[in-house]
C-alpha atoms as a PDB file:
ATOM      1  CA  UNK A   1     109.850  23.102  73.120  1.00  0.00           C
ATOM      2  CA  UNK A   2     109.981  19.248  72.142  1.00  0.00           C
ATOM      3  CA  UNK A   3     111.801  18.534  68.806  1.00  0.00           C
ATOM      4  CA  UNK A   4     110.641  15.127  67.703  1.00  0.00           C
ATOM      5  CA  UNK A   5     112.657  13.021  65.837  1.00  0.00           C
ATOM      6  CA  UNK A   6     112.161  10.361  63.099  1.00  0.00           C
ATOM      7  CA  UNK A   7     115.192   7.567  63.464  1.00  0.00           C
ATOM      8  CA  UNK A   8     113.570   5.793  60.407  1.00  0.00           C
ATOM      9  CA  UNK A   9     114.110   8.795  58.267  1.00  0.00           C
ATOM     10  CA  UNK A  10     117.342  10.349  59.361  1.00  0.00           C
ATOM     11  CA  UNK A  11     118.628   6.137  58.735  1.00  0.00           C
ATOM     12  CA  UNK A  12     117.213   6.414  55.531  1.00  0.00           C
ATOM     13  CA  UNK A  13     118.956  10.225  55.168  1.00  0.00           C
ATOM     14  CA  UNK A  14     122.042   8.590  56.071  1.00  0.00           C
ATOM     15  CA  UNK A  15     121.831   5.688  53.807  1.00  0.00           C
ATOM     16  CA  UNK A  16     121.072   8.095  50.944  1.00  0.00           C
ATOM     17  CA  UNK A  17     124.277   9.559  51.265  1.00  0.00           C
ATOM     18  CA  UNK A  18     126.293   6.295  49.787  1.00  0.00           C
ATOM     19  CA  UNK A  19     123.407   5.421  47.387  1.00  0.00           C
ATOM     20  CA  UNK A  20     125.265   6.100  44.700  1.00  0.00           C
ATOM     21  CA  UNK A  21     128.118   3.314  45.969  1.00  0.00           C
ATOM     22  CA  UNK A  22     125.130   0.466  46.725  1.00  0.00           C
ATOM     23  CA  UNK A  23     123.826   1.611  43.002  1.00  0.00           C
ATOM     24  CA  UNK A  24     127.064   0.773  41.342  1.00  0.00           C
ATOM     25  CA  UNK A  25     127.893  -2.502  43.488  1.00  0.00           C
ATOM     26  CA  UNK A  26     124.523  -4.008  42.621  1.00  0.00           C
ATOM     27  CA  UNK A  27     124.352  -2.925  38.650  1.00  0.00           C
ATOM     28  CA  UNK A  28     128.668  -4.242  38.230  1.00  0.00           C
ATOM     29  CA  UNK A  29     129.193  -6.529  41.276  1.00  0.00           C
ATOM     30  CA  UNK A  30     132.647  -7.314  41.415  1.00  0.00           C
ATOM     31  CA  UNK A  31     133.167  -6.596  37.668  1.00  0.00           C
ATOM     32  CA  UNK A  32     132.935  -2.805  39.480  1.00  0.00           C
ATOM     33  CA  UNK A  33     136.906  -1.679  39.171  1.00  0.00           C
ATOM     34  CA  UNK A  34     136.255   2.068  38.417  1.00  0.00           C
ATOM     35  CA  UNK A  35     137.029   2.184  34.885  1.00  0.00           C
ATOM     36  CA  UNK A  36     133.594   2.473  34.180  1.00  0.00           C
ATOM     37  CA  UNK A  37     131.607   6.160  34.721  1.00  0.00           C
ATOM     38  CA  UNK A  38     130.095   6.219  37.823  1.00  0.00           C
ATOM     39  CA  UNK A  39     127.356   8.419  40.101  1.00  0.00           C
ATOM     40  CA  UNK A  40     128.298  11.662  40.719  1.00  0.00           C
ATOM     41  CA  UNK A  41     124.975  13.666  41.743  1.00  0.00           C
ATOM     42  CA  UNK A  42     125.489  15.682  38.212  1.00  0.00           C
ATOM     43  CA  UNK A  43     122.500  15.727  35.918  1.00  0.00           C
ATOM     44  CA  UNK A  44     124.697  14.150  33.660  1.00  0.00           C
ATOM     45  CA  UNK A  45     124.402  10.844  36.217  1.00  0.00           C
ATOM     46  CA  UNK A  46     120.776  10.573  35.425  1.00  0.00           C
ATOM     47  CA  UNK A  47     121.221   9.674  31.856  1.00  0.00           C
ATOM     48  CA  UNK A  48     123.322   7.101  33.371  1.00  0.00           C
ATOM     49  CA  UNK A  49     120.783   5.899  36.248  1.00  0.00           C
ATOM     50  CA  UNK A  50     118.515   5.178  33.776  1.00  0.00           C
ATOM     51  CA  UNK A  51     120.633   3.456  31.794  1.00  0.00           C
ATOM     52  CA  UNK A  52     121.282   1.317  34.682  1.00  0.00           C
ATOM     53  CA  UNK A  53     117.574   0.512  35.841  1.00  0.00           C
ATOM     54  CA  UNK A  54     117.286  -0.530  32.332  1.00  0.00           C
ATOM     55  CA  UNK A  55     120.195  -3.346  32.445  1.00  0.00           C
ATOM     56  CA  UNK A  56     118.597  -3.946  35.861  1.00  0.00           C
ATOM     57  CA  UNK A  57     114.889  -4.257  34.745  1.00  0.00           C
ATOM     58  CA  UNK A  58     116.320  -6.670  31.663  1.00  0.00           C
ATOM     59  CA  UNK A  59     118.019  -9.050  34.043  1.00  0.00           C
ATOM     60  CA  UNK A  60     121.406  -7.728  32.675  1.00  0.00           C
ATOM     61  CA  UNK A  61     122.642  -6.850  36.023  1.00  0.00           C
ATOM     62  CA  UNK A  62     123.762  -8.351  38.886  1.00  0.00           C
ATOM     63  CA  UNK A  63     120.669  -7.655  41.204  1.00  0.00           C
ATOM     64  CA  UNK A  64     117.172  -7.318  39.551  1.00  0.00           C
ATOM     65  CA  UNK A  65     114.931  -4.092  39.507  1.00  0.00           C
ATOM     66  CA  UNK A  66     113.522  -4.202  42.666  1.00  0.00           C
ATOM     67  CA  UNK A  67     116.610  -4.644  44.673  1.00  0.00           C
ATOM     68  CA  UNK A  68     117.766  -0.780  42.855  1.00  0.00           C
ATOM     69  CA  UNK A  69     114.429   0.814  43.382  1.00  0.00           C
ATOM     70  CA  UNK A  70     115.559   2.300  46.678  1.00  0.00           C
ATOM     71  CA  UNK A  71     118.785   3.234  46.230  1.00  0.00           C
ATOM     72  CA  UNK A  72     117.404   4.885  42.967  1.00  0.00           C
ATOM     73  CA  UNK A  73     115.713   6.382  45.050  1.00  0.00           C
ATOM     74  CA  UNK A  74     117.804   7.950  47.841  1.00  0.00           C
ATOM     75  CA  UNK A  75     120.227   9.015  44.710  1.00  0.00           C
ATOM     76  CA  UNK A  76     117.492  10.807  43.071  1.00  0.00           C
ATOM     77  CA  UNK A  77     116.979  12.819  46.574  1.00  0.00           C
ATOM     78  CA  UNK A  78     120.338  13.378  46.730  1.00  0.00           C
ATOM     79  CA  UNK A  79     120.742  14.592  43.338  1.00  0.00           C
ATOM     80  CA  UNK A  80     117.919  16.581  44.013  1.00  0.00           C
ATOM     81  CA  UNK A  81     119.906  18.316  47.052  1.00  0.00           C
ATOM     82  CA  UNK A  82     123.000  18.750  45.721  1.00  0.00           C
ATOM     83  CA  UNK A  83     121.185  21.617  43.271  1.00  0.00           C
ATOM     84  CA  UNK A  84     118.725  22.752  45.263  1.00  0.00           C
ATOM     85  CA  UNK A  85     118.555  24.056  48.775  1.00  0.00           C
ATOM     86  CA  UNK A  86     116.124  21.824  50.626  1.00  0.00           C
ATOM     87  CA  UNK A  87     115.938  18.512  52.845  1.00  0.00           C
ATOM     88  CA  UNK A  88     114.131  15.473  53.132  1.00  0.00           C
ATOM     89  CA  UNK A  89     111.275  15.194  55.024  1.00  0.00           C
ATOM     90  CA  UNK A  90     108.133  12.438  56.146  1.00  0.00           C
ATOM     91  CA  UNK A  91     105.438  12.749  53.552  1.00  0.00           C
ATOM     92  CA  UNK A  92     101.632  12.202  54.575  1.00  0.00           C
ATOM     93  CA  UNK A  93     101.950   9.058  53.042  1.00  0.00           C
ATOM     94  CA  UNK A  94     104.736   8.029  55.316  1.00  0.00           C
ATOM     95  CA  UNK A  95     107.165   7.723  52.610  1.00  0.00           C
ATOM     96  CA  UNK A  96     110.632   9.544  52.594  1.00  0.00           C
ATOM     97  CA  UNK A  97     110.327  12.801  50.277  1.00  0.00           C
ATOM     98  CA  UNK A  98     112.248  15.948  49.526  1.00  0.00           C
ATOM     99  CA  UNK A  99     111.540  19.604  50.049  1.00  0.00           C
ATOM    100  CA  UNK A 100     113.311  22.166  47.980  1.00  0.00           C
ATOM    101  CA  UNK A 101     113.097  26.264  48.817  1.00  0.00           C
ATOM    102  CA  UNK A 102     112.465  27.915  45.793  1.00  0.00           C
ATOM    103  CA  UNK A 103     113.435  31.576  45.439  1.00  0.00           C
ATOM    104  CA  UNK A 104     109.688  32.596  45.542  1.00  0.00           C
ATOM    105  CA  UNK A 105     109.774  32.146  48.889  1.00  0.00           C
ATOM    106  CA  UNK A 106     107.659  28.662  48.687  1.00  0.00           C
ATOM    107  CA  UNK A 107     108.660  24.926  49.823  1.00  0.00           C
ATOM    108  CA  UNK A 108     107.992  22.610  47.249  1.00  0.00           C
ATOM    109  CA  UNK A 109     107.287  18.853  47.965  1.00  0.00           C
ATOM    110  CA  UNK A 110     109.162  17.010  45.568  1.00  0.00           C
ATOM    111  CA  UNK A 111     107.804  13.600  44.655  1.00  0.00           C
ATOM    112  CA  UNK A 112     110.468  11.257  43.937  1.00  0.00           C
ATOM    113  CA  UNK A 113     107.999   8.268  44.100  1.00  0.00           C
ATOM    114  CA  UNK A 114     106.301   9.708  40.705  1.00  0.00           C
ATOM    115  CA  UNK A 115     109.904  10.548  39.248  1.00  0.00           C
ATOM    116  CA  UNK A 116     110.251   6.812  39.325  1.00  0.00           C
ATOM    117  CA  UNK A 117     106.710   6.410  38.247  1.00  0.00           C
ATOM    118  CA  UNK A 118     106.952   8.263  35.050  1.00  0.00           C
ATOM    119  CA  UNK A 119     110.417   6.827  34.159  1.00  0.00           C
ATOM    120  CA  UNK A 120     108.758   2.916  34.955  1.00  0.00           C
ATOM    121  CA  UNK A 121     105.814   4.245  32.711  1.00  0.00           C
ATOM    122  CA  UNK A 122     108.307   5.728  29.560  1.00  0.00           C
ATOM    123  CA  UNK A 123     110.088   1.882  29.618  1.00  0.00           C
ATOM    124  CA  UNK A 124     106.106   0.435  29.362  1.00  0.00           C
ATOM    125  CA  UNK A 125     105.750   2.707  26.424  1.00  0.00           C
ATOM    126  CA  UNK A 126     108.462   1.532  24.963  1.00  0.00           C
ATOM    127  CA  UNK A 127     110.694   3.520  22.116  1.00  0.00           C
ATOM    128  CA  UNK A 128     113.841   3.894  24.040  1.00  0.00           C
ATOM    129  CA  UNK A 129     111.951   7.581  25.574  1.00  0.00           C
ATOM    130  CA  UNK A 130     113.013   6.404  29.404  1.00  0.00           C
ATOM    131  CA  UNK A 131     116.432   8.082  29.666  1.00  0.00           C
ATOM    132  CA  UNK A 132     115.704  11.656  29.700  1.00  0.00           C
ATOM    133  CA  UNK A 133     112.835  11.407  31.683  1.00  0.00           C
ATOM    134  CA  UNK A 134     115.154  11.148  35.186  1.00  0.00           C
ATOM    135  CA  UNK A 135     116.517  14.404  33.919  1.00  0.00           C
ATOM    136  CA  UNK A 136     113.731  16.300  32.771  1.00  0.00           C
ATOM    137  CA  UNK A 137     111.902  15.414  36.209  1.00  0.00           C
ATOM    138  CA  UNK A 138     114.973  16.469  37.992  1.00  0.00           C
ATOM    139  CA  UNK A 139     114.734  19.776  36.128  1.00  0.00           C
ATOM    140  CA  UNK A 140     111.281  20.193  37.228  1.00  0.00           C
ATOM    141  CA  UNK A 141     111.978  19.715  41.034  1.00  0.00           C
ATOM    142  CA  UNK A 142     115.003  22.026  40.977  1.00  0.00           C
ATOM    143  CA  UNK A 143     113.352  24.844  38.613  1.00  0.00           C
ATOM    144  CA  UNK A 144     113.249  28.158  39.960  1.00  0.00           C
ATOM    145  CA  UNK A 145     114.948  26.569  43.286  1.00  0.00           C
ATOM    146  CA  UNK A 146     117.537  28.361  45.836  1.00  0.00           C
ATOM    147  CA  UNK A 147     120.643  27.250  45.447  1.00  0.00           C
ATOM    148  CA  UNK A 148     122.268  24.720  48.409  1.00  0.00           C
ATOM    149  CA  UNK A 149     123.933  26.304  51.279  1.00  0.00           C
ATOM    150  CA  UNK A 150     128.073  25.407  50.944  1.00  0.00           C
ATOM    151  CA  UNK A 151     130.322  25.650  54.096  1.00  0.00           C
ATOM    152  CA  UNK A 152     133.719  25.858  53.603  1.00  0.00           C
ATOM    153  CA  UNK A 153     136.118  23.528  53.443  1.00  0.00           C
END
């Protein structure tokens, strides 16, 4: 049997690992020494994210929006993974995506193209309502999810 393999997505699998690092160099630059919080795949970190695409999306970072949209994206897959047994996979769209096993024995597709989507469309609406909405969709995609498989150290 054949196993085919997709270099574009194992690159971008590979890149998603130090999203969180490219996030934090683009929102601080080299005002990034540490002291402030940083990424660290917790739920918490969303809150945070959003916080950031914010400053981004104002002009108040270093980079603009569009330059965080991807590595937003790889951390939100990530973050997704680190709670939930799964992977990412090629969606029929040809966009990167993540699959989570759930404990019902399903594979659920998460879309992390409409977690950005709905946070995009909570700044448009205004009322400060964009910074939970990272965490609530990440509580959807990991809901009734196996946990991740841990080796040992």
């Amino acid at each position: 049997m054949t196993e085919e393999f997709d270099d574009e997505l194992e690159l971008f699998t590979i890149q998603a690992k130090h999203a969180w690092e490219l996030l934090q160099q683009r929102v601080w630059g080299v005002h990034w020494d540490y002291s402030q919080p940083c990424l660290d795949y917790s739920r918490a970190s969303l809150l945070r994210l959003s916080d950031w695409l914010l400053r981004a999306a104002r002009g108040e970072g270093v980079t603009d929006f569009q330059a965080l949209v991807i590595p937003a994206w790889q951390y939100l897959g990530e973050t997704v993974l680190e709670h939930a047994r799964g992977d990412w996979e090629r969606r029929p769209d040809g966009l990167p995506g993540v699959t989570v096993e759930c404990t019902s024995s399903d594979v659920r597709h998460v879309d992390i193209t409409a977690m950005i989507a709905a946070w995009v469309a909570a700044v448009r609406g205004g009322k400060g309502a964009e910074r939970p909405v990272l965490a609530e969709q990440f509580d959807r995609a990991i809901a009734g999810a196996l946990p991740p498989i841990r080796l040992p150290d």
